[in-house]
C-alpha atoms as a PDB file:
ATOM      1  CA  UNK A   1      89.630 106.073 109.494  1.00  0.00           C
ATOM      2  CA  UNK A   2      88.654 106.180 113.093  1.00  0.00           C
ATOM      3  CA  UNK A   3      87.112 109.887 114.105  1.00  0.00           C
ATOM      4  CA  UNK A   4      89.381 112.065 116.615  1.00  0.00           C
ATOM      5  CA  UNK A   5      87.988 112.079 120.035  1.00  0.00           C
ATOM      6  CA  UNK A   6      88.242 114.812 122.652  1.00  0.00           C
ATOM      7  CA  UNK A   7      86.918 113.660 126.039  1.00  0.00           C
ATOM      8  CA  UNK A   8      85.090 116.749 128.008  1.00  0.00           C
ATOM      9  CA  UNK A   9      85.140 116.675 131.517  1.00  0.00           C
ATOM     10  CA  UNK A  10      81.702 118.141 133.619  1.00  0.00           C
ATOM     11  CA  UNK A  11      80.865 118.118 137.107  1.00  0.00           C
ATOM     12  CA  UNK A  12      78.686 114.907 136.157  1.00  0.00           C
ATOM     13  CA  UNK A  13      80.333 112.733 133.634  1.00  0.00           C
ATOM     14  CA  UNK A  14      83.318 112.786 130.768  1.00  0.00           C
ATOM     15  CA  UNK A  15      81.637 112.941 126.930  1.00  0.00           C
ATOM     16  CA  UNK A  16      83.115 112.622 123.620  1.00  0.00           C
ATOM     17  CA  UNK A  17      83.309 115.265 121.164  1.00  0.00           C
ATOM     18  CA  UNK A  18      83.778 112.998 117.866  1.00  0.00           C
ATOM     19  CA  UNK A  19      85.114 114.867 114.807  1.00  0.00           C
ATOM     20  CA  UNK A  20      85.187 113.557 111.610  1.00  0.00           C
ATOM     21  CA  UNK A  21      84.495 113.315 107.719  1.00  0.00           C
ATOM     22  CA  UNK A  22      81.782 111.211 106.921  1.00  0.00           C
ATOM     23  CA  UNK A  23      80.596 110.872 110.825  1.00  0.00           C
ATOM     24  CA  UNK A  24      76.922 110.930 110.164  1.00  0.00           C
ATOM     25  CA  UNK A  25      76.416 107.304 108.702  1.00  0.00           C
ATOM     26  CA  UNK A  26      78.230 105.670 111.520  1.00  0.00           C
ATOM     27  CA  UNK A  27      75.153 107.645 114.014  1.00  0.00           C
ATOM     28  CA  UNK A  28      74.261 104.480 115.410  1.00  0.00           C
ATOM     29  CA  UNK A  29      77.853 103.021 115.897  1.00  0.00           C
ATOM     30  CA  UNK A  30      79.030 106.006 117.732  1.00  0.00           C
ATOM     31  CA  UNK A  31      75.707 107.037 119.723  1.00  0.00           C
ATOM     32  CA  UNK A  32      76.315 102.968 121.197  1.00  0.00           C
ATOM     33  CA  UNK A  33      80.235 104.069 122.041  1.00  0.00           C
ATOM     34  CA  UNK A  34      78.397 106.775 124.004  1.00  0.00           C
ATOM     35  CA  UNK A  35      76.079 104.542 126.144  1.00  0.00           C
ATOM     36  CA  UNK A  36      72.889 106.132 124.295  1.00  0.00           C
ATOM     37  CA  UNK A  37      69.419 103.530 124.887  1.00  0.00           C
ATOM     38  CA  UNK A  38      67.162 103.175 122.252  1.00  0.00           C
ATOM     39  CA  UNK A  39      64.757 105.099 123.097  1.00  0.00           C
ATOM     40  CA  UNK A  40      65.652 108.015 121.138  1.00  0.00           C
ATOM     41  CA  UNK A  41      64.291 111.455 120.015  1.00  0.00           C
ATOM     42  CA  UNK A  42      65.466 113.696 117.246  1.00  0.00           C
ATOM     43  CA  UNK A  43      64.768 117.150 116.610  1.00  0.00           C
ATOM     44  CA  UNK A  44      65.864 119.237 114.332  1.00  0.00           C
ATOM     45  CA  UNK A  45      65.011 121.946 111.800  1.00  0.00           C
ATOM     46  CA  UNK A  46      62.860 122.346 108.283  1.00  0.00           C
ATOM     47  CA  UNK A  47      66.089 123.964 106.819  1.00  0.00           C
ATOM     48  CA  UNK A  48      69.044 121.348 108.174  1.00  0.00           C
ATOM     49  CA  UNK A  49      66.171 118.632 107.078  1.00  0.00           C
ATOM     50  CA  UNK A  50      65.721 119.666 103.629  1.00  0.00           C
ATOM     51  CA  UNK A  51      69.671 119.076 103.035  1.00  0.00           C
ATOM     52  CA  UNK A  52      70.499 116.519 105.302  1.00  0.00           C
ATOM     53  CA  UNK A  53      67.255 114.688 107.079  1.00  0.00           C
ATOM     54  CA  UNK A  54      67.481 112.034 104.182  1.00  0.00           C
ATOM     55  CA  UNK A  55      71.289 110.794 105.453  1.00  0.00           C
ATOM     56  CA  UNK A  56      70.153 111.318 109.047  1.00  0.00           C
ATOM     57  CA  UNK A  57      67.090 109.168 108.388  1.00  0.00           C
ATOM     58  CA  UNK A  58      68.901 106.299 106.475  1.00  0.00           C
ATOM     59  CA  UNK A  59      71.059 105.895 109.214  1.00  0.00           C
ATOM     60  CA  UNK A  60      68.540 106.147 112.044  1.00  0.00           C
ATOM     61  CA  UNK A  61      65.548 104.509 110.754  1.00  0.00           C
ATOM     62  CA  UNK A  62      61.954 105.174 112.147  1.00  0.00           C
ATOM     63  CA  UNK A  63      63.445 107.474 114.742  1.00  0.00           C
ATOM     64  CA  UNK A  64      60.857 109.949 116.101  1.00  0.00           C
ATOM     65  CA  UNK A  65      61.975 113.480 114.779  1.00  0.00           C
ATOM     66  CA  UNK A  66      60.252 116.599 115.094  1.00  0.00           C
ATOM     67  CA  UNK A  67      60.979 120.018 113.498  1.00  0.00           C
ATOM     68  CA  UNK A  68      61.113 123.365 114.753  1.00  0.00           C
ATOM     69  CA  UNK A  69      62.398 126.727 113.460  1.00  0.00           C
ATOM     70  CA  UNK A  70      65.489 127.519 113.773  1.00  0.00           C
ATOM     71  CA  UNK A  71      67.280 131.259 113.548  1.00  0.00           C
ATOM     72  CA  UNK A  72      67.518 133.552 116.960  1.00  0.00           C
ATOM     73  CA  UNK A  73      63.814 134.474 116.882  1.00  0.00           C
ATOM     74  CA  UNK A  74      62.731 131.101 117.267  1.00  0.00           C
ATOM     75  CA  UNK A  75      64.881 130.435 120.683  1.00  0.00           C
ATOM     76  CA  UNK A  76      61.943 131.246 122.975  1.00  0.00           C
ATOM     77  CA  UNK A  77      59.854 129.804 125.106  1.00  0.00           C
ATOM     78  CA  UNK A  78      56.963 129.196 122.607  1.00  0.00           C
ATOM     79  CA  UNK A  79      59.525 127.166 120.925  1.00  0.00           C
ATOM     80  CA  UNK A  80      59.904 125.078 124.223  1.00  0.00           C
ATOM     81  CA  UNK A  81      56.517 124.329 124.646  1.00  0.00           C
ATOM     82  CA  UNK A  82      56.195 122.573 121.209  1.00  0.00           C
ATOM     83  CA  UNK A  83      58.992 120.569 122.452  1.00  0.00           C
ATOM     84  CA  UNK A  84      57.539 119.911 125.726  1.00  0.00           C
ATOM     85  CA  UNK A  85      54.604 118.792 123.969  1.00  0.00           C
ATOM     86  CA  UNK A  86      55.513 116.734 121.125  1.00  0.00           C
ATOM     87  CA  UNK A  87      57.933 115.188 123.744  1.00  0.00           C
ATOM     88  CA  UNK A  88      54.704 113.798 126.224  1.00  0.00           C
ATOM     89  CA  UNK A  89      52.549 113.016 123.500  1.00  0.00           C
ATOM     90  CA  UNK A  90      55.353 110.845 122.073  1.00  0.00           C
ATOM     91  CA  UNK A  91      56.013 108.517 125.609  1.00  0.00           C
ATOM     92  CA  UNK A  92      59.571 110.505 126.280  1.00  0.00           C
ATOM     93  CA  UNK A  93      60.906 109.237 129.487  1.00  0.00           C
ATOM     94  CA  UNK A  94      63.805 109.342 131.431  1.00  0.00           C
ATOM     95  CA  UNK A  95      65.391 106.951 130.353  1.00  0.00           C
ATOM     96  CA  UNK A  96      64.751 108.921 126.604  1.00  0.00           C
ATOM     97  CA  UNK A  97      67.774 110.552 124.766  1.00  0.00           C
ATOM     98  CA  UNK A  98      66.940 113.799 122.393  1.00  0.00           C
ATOM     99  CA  UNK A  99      69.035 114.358 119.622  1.00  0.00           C
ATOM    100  CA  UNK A 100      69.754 117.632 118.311  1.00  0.00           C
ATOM    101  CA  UNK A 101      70.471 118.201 114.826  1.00  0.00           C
ATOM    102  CA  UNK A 102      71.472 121.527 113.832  1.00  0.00           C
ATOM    103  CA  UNK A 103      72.738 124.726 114.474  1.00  0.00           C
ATOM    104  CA  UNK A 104      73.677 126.986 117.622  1.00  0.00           C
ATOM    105  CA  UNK A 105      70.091 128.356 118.116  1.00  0.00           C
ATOM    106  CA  UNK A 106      68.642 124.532 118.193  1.00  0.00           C
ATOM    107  CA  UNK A 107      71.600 123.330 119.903  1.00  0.00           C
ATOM    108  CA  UNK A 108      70.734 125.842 122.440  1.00  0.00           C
ATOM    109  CA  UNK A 109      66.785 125.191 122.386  1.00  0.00           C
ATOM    110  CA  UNK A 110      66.777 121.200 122.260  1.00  0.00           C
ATOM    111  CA  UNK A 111      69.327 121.113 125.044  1.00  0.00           C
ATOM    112  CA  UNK A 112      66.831 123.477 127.336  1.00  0.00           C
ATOM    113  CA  UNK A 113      64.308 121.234 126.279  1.00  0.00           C
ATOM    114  CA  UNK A 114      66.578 118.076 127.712  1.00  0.00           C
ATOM    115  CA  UNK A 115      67.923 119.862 130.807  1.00  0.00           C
ATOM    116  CA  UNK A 116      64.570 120.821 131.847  1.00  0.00           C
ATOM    117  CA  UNK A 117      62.073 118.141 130.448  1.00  0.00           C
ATOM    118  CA  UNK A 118      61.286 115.546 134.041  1.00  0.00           C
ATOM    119  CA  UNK A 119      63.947 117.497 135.403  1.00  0.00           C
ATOM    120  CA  UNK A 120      66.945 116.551 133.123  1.00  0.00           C
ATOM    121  CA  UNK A 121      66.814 113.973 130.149  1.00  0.00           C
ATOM    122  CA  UNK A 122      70.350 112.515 128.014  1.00  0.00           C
ATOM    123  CA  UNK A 123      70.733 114.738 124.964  1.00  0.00           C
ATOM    124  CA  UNK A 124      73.761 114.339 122.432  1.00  0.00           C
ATOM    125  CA  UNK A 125      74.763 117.201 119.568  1.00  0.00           C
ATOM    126  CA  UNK A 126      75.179 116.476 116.072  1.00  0.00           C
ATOM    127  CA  UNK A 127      75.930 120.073 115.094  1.00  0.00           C
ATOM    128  CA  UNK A 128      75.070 121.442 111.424  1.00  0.00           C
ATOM    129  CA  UNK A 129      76.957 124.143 111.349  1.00  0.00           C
ATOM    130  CA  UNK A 130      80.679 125.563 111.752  1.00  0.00           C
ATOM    131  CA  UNK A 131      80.177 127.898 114.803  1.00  0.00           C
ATOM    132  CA  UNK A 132      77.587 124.778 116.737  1.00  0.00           C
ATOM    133  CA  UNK A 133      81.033 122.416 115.740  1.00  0.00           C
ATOM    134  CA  UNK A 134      83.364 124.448 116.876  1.00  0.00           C
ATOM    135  CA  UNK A 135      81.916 125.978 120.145  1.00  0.00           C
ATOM    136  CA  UNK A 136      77.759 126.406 120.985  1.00  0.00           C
ATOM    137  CA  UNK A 137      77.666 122.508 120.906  1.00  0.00           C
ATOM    138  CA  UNK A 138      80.448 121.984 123.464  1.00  0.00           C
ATOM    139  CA  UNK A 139      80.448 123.021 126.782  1.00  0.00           C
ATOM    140  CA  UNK A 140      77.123 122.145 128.107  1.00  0.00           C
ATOM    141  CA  UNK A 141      75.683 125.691 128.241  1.00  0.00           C
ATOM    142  CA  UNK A 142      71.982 125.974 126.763  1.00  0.00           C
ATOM    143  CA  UNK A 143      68.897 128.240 127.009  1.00  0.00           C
ATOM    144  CA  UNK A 144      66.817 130.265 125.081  1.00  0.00           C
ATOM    145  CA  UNK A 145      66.397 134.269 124.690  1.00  0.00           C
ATOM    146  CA  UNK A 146      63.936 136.639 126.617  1.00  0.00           C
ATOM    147  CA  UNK A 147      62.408 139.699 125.174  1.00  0.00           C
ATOM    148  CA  UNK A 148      65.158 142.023 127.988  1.00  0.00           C
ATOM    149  CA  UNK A 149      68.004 139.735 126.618  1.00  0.00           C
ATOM    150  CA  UNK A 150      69.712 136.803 124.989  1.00  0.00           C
ATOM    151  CA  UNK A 151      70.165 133.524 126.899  1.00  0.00           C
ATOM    152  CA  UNK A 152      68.790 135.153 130.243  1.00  0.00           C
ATOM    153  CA  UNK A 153      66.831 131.791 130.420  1.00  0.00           C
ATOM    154  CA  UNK A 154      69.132 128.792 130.435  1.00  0.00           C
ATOM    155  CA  UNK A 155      70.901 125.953 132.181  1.00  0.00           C
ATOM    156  CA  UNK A 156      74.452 124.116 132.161  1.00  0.00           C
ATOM    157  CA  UNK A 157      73.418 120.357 131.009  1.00  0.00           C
ATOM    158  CA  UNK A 158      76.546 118.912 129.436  1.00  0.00           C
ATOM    159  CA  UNK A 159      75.486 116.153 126.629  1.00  0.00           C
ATOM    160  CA  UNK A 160      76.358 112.888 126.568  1.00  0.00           C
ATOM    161  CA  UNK A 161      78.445 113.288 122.818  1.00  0.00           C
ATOM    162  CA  UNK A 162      78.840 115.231 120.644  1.00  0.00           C
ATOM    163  CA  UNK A 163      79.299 114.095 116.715  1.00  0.00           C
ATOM    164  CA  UNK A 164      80.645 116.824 114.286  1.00  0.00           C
ATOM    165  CA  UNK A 165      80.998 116.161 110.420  1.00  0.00           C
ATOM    166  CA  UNK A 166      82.682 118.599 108.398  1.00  0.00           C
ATOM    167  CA  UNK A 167      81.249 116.321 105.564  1.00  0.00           C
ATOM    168  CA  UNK A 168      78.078 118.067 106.567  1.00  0.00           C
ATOM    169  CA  UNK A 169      79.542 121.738 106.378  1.00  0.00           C
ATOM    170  CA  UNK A 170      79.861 121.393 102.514  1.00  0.00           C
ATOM    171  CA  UNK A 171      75.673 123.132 101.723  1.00  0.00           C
ATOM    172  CA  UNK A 172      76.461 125.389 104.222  1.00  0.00           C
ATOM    173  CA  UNK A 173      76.363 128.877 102.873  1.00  0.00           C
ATOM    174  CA  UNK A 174      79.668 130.855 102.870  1.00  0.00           C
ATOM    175  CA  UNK A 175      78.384 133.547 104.779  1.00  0.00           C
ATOM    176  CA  UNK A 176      77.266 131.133 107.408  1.00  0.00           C
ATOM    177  CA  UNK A 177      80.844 129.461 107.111  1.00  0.00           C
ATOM    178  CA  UNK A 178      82.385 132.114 107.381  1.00  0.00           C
ATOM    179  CA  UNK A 179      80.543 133.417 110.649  1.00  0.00           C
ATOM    180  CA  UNK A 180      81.747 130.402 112.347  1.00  0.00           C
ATOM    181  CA  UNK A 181      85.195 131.318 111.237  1.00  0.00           C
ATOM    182  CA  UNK A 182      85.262 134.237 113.786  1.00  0.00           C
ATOM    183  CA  UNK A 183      84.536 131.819 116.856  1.00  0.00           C
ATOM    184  CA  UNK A 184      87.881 130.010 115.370  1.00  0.00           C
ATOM    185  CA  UNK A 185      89.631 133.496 115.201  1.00  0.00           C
ATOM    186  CA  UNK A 186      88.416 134.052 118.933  1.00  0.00           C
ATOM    187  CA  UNK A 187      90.426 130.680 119.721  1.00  0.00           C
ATOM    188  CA  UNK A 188      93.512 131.716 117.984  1.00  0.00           C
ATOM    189  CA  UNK A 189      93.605 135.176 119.797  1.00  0.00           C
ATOM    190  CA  UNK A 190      92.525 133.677 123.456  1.00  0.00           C
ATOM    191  CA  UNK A 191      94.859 130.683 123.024  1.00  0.00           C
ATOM    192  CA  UNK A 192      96.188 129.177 120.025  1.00  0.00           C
ATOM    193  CA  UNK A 193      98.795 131.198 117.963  1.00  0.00           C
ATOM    194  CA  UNK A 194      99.275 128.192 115.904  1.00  0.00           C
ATOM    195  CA  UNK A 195      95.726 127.552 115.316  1.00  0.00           C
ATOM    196  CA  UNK A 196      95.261 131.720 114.222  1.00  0.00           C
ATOM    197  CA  UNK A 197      98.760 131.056 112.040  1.00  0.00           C
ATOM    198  CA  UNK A 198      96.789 128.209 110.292  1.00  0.00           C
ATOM    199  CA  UNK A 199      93.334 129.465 109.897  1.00  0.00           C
ATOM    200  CA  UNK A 200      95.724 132.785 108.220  1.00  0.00           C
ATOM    201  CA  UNK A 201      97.677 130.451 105.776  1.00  0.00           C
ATOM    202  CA  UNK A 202      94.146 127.902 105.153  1.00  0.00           C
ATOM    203  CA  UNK A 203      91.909 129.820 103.816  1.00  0.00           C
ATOM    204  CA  UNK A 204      90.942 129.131 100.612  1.00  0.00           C
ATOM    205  CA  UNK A 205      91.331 125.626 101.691  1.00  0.00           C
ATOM    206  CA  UNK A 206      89.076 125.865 104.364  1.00  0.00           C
ATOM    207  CA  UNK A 207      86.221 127.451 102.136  1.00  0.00           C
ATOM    208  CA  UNK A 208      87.048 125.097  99.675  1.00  0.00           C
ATOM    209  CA  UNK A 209      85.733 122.846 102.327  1.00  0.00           C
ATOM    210  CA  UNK A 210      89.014 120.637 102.512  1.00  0.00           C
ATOM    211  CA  UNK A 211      88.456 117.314 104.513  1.00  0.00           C
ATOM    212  CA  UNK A 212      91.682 117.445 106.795  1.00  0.00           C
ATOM    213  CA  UNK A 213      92.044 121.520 107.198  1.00  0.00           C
ATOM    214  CA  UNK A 214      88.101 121.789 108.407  1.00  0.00           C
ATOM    215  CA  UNK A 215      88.800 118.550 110.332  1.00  0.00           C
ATOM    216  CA  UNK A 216      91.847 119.727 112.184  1.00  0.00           C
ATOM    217  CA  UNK A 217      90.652 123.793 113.012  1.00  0.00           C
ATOM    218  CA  UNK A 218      87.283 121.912 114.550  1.00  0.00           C
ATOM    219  CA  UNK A 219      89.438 119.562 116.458  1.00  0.00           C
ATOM    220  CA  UNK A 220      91.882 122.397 117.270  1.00  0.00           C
ATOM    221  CA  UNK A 221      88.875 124.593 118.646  1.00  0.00           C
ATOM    222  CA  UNK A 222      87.215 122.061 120.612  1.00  0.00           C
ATOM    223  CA  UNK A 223      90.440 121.085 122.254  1.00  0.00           C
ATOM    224  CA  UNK A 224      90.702 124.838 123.669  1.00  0.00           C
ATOM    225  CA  UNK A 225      87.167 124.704 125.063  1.00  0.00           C
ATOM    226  CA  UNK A 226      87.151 120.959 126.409  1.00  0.00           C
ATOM    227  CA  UNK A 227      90.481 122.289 128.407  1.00  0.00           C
ATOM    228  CA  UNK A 228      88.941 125.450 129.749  1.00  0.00           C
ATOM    229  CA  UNK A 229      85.343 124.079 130.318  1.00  0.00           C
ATOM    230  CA  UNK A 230      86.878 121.161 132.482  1.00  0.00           C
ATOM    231  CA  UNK A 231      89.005 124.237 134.596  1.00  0.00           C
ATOM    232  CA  UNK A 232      85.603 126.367 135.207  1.00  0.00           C
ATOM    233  CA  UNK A 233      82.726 124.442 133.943  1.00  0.00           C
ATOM    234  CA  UNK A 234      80.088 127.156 135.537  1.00  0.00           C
ATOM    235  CA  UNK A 235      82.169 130.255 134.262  1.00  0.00           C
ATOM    236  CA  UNK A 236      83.057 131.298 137.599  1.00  0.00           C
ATOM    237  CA  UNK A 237      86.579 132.654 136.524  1.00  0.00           C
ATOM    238  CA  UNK A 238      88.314 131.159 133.694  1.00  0.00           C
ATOM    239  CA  UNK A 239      85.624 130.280 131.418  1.00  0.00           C
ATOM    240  CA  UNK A 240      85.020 134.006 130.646  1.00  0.00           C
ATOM    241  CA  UNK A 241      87.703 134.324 128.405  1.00  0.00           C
ATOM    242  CA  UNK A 242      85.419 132.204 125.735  1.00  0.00           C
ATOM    243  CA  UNK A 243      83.347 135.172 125.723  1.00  0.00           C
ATOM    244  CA  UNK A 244      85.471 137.382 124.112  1.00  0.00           C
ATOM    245  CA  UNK A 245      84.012 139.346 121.964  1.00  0.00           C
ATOM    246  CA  UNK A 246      80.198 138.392 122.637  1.00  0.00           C
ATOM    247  CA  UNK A 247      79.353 141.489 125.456  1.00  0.00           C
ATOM    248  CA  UNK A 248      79.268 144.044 122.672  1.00  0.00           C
ATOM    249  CA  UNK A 249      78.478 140.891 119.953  1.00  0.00           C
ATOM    250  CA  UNK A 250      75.235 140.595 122.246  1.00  0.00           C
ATOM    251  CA  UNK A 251      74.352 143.794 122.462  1.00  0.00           C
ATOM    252  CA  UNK A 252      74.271 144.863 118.665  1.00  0.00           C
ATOM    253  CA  UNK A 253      72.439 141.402 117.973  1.00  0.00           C
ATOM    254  CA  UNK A 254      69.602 142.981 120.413  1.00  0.00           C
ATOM    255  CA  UNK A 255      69.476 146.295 118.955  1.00  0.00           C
ATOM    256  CA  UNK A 256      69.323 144.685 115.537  1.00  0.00           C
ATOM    257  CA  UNK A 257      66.590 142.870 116.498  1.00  0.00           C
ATOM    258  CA  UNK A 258      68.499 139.441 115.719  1.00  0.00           C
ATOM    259  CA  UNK A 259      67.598 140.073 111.951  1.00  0.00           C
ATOM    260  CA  UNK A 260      71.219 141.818 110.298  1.00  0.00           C
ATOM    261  CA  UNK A 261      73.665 139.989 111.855  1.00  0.00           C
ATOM    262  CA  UNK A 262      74.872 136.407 112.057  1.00  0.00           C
ATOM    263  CA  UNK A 263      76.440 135.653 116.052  1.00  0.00           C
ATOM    264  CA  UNK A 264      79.627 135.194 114.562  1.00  0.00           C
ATOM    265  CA  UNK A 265      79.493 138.354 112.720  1.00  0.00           C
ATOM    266  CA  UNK A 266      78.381 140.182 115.976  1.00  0.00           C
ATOM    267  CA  UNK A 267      80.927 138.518 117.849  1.00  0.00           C
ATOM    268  CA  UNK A 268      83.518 139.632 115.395  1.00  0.00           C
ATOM    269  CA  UNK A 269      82.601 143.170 115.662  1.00  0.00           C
ATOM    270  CA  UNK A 270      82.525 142.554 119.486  1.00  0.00           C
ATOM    271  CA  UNK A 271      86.040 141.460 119.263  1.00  0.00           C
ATOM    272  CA  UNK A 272      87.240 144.558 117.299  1.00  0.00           C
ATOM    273  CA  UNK A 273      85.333 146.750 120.394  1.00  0.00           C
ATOM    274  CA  UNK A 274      87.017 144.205 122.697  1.00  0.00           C
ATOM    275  CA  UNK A 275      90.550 144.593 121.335  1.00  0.00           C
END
């Protein structure tokens, strides 16, 4: 079954957001659709590599990876200059692609990494979690925390694609699933009445980790941010309305020290202050 494709429209080219079961074997297939060279760089995390690095490997063999920590902590600037480093010892290039594997926070990090690394390098998504599939991994927005702030440091570099697998979603804990579930709820209210009626009626299909359901409320999601990133790509206007929920979710993320909260939980209760 071919993979539904949502093109995203930047200031500097069109990607694909692919979704799909079963995406992550057909890496090098798609990654070709998407004009990626072979010079390629992964990075991902020790947790997302435990579960998944063996699939990921099998179908990109002898790719260069690297691992950093992952979790809110770990988006800093000390995490960029392992990158930065492992990248120059390794030949990256220009003409080099990094691949991110993983959640929001190394969605976020990597794609610093490849906005800023010889002033802008390719980088494609391949998002590990619900919330990365459903919004931190589309849009081009990426950066890393400051000790005064989340994401005060960051850059808009849109990818080149980005390939989502619910197949992937099924090790993910439920609380983690179910913190993503609150960036879908945020599309429902901001947009989609149909997609908050079917998130409602799907849920113990959608923890059950049903194929088409998780399929169609990723596809659903990205839709609403591929149309309103194309409108306001720099969040000059429009674009604000994705953050919903994330000026009070920011703040009690900060006061907790990023340790008691997942961002979709804070973004939740910033929805509830919101509303």
């Amino acid at each position: 079954m071919q993979p539904t494709r949502i093109d995203v429209s930047s200031s500097s080219h069109t990607y694909p957001v692919f979704v799909a079961h079963g995406l992550i074997p057909k890496l090098p297939a798609l990654l070709s659709e998407a004009g990626v060279g072979p010079r390629r760089f992964l990075i991902s995390s020790p947790n997302v590599w435990k579960r998944h690095g063996d699939v990921v490997t099998d179908a990109l063999p002898g790719i260069k990876h690297l691992l950093v920590s992952d979790g809110e902590r770990s988006k800093t600037q000390q995490t960029l200059g392992r990158i930065y480093e492992w990248l120059i010892r390794n030949g990256a290039d220009r003409q080099s692609t990094i691949i991110a594997v993983g959640g929001g926070v190394i969605g976020d990090t990597v794609g610093f990494a490849a906005a800023t690394f010889l002033r802008g390098i390719a980088l494609v998504h391949v998002p590990t979690t619900l919330l990365a599939q459903v919004d931190s991994a589309v849009g081009g927005k990426v950066g890393v925390n400051h000790t005064l702030g989340k994401n005060l440091i960051g850059a808009f570099h849109p990818p080149v694609a980005v390939i989502a697998d619910p197949e992937i979603l099924d090790t993910l804990p439920r609380r983690e699933l179910r913190a993503g579930l609150y960036e879908v709820v945020k599309y429902g209210v901001i947009a989609s009445r149909s997609l908050f009626t079917l998130l409602v009626n799907s849920l113990p299909s959608i923890f059950a980790r049903e194929p088409s359901v998780m399929t169609e409320i990723i596809s659903a999601s990205c839709r609403i941010k591929a149309e309103v990133v194309a409108a306001d790509e720099r969040e000059g206007d429009r674009r604000r309305v994705l953050n919903f929920g994330h000026t009070a979710g920011h703040a009690l993320e900060s006061v907790t020290h990023y340790r008691r909260l997942r961002h979709g939980e804070a973004v939740a209760y910033g929805m509830l202050v919101a509303a």
